[in-house]
N, C-alpha and C. Protein backbone atom coordinates (compact mmCIF):
# COMPACT_ATOMS: atom_id res chain seq x y z
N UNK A 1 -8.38 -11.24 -26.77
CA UNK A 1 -6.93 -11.34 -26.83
C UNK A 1 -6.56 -12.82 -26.66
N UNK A 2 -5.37 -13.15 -27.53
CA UNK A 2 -5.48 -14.94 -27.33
C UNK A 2 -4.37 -15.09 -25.65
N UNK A 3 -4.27 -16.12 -26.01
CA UNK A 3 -3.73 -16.66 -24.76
C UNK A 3 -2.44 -16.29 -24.63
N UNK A 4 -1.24 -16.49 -26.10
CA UNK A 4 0.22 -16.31 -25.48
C UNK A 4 0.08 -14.71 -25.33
N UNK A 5 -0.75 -14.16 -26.12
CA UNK A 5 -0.22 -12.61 -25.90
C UNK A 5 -1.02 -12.09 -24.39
N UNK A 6 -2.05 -12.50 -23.76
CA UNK A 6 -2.30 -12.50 -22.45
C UNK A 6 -0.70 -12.93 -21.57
N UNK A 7 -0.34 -13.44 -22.28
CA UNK A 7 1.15 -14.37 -21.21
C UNK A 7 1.85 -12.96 -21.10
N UNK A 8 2.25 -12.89 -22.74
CA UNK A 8 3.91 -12.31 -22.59
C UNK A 8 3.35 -11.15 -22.06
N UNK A 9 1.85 -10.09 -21.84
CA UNK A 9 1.44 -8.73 -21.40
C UNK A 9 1.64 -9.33 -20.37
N UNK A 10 1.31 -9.98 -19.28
CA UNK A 10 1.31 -10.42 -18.10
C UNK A 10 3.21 -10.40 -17.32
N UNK A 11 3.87 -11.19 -18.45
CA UNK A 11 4.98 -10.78 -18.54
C UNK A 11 5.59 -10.04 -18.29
N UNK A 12 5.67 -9.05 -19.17
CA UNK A 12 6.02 -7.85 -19.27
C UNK A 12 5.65 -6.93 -18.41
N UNK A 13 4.35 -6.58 -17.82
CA UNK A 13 3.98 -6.04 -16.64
C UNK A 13 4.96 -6.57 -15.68
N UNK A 14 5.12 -7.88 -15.29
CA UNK A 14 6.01 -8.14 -14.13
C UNK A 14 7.48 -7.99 -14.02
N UNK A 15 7.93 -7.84 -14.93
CA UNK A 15 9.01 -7.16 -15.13
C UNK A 15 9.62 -5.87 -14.81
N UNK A 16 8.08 -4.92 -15.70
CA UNK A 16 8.60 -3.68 -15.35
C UNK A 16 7.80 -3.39 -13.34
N UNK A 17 7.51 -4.23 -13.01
CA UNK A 17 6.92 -3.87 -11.58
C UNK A 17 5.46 -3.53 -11.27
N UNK A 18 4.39 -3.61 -12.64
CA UNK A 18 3.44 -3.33 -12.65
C UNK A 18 2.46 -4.70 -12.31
N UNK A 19 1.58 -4.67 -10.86
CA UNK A 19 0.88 -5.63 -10.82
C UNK A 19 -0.45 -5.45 -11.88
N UNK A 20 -1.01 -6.85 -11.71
CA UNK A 20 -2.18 -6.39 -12.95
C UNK A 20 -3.79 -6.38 -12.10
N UNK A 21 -3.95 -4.94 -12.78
CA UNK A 21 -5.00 -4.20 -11.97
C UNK A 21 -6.17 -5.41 -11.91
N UNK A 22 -6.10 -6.36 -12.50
CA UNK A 22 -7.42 -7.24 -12.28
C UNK A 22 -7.46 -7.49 -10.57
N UNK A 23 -6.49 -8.22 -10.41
CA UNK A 23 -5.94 -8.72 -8.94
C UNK A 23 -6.19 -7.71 -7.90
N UNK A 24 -5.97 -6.13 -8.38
CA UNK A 24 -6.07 -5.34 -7.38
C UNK A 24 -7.63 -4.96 -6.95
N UNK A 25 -8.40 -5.28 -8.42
CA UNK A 25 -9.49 -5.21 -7.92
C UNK A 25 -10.04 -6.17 -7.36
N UNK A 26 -10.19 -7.72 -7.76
CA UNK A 26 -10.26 -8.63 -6.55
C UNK A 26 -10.30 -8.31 -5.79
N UNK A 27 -8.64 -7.88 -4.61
CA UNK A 27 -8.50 -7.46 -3.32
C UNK A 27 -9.13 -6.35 -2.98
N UNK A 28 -9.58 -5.41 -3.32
CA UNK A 28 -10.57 -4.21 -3.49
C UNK A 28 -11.77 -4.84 -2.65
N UNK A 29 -12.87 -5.91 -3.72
CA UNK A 29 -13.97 -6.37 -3.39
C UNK A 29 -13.21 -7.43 -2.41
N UNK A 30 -12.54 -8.04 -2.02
CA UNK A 30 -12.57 -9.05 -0.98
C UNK A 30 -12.20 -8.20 0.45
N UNK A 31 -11.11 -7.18 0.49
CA UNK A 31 -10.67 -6.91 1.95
C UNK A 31 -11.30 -5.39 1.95
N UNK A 32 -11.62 -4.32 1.06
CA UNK A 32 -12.09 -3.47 1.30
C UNK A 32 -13.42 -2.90 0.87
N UNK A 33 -14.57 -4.10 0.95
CA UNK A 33 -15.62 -3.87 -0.10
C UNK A 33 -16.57 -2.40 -0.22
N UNK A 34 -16.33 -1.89 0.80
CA UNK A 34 -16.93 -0.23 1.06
C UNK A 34 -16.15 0.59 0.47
N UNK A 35 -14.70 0.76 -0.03
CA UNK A 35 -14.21 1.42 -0.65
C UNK A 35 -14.55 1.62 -2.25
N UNK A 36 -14.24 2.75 -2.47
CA UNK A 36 -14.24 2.73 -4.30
C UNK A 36 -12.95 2.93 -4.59
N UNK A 37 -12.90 1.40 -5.32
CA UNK A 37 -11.21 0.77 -6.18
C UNK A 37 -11.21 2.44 -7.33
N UNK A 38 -9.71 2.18 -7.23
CA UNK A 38 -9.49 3.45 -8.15
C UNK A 38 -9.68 3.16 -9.55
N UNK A 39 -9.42 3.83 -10.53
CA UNK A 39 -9.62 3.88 -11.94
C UNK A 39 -8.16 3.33 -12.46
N UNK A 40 -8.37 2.53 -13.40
CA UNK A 40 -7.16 2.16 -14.38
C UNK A 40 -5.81 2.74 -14.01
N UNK A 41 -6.10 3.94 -14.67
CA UNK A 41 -5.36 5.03 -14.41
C UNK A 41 -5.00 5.52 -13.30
N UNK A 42 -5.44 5.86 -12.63
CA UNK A 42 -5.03 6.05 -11.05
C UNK A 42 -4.09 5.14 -10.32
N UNK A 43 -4.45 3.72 -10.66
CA UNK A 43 -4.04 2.61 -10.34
C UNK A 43 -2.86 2.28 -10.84
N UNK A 44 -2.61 2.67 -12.33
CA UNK A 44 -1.31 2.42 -12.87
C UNK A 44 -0.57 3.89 -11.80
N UNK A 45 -0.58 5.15 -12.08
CA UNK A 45 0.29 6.31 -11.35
C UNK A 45 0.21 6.17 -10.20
N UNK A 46 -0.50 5.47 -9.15
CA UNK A 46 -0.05 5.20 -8.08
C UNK A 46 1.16 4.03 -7.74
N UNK A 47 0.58 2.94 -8.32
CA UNK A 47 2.40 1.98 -8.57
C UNK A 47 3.25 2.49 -9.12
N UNK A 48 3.33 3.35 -9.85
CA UNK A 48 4.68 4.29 -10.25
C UNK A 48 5.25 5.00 -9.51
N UNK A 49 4.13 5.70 -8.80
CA UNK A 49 4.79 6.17 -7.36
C UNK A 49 5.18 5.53 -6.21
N UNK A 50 4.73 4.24 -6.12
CA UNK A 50 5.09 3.41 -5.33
C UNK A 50 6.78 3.19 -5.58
N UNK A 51 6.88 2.64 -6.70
CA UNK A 51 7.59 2.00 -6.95
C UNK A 51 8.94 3.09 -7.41
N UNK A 52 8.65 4.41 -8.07
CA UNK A 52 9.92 5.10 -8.09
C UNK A 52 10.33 6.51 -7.09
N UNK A 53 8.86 6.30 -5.81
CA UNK A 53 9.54 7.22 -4.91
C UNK A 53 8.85 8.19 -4.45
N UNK A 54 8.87 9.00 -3.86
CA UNK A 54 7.87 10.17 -2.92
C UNK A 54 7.04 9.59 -2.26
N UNK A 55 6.47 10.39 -1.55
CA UNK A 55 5.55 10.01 -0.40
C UNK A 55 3.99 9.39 -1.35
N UNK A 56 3.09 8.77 -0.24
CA UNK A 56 2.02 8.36 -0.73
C UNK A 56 2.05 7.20 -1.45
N UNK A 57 2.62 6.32 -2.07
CA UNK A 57 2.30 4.87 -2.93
C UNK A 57 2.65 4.06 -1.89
N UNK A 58 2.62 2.86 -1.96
CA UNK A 58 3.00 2.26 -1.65
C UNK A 58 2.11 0.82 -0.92
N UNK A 59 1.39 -0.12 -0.21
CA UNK A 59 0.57 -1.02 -0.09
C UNK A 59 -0.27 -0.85 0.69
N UNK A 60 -1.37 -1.30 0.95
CA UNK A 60 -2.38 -1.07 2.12
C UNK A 60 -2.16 -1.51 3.08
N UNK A 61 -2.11 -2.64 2.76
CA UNK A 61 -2.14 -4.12 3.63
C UNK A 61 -0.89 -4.63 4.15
C-alpha cells in the first residue's frame, strides 16, 4: 500500500474512533506479553463497543 493512502486509512480510522490495531498489538507484547492479543476482528467489535456503549469495552490500562 503506498504511503498517502496508508495516511488518509490512518486518517480516517481516527476520525471515526478506531485506533489502529498495529499499536494495540505493540501494547499487547510490551505490557501484557502472557496474554493472547485478540484477532482483527475482535479487536475492531470490541472498540465499537467501547466506544458506542454497554458494558465490557472499554481500556485496560
Amino acid at each position: 500500500m503506498n504511503r498517502p493512502l496508508r495516511s488518509l486509512r490512518a486518517m480516517l480510522r481516527l476520525m471515526v474512533g478506531q485506533p489502529p490495531y498495529e499499536a494495540y498489538l505493540e501494547h499487547m507484547a510490551r505490557q501484557h506479553p502472557e496474554a493472547t492479543p485478540m484477532t482483527r476482528i475482535e479487536f475492531f467489535r470490541n472498540r465499537e463497543q467501547a466506544r458506542f456503549g454497554g458494558a465490557g469495552g472499554g481500556k485496560c490500562c
